[in-house]
Protein backbone atom coordinates (compact mmCIF):
# COMPACT_ATOMS: atom_id res chain seq x y z
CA UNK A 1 100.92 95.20 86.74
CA UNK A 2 100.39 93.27 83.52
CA UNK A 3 100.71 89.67 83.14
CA UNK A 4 103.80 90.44 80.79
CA UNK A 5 106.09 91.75 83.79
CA UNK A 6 104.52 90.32 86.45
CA UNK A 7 101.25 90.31 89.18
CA UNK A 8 99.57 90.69 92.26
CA UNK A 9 98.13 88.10 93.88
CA UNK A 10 94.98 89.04 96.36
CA UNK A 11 93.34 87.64 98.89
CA UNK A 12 89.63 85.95 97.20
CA UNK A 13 88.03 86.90 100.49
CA UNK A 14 89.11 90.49 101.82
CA UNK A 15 90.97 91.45 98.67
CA UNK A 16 94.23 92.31 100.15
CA UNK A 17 97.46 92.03 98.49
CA UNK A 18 99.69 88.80 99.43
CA UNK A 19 102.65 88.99 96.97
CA UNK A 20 103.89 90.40 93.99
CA UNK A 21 105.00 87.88 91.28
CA UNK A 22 107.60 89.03 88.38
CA UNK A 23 109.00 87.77 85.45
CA UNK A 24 112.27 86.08 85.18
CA UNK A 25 114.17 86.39 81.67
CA UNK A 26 114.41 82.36 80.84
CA UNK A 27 117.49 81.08 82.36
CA UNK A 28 119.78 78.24 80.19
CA UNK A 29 117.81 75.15 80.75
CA UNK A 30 114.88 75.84 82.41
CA UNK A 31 111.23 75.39 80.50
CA UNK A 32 109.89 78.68 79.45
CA UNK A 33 106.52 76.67 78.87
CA UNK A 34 106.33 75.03 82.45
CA UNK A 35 102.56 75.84 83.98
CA UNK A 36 102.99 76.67 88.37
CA UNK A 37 99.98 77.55 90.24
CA UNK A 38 100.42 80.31 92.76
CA UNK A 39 98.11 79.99 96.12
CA UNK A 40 99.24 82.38 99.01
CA UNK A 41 97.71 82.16 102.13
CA UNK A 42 95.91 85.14 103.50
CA UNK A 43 97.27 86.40 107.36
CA UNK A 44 94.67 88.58 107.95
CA UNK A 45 91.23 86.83 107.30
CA UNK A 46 93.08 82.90 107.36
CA UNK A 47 91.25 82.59 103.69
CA UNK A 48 93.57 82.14 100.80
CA UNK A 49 94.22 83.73 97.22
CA UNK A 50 92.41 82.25 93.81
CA UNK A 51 94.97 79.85 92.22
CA UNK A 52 96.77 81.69 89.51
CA UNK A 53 98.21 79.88 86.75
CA UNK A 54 101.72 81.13 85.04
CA UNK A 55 104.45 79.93 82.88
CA UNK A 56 108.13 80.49 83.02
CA UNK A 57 110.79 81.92 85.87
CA UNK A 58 109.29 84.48 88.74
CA UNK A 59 110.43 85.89 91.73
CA UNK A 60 107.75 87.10 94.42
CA UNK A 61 108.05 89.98 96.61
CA UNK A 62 106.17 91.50 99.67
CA UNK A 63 103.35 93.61 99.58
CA UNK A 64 102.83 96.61 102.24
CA UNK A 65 99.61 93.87 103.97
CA UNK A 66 101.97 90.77 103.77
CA UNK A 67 105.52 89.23 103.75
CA UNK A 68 106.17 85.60 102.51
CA UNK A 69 107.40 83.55 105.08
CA UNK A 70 107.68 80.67 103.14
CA UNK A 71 107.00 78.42 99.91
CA UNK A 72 105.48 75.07 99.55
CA UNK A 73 106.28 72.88 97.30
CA UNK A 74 103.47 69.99 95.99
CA UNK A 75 101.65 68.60 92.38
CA UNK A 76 98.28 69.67 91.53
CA UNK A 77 95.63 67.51 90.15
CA UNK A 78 97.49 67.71 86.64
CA UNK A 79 101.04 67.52 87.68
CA UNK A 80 101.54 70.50 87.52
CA UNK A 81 104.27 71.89 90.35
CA UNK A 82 101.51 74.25 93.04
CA UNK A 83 103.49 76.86 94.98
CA UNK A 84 101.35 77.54 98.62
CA UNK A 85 102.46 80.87 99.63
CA UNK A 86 102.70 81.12 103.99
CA UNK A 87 102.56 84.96 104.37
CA UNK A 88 102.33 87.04 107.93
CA UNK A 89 101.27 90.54 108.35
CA UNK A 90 103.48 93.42 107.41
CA UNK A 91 105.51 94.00 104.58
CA UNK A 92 108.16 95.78 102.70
């Protein structure tokens, strides 16, 4: 999946897939240049994704290893907004 429509985010340690990320046409209002850094947490080795920087509106979506449980919200060293992914095993 290109960066254009969307991603995958994997697991740095045992590689597998955490949560799909896509694309959101820009919605009135909302920054279409706004940087978020994705992290999701990994369920089956308890290691966690590389942080992967986007711009824009995304929706995420389960993979066949994991299902998103829930989002954190926090600022990273920039002030940037940082999106922690909590994922369990499973999937859709």
């Amino acid at each position: 999946m290109g960066d254009e429509e969307g991603f995958t985010i994997e697991c740095s340690n045992c590689n597998k897939p955490l949560s799909e990320v896509w694309s959101l046409p820009p919605k009135d209002g909302s920054n279409p240049n706004k940087i978020v850094t994705i992290v999701a947490k990994c369920p089956w080795c308890e290691d966690k994704s590389w942080a992967k920087k986007t711009t824009g509106r995304f929706a995420f979506g389960d993979t066949p290893h994991a299902k998103i449980q829930g989002v954190d919200s926090t600022l990273d060293q920039d002030g940037n907004e940082l999106l922690t992914l909590k994922t369990g095993k499973g999937g859709g």
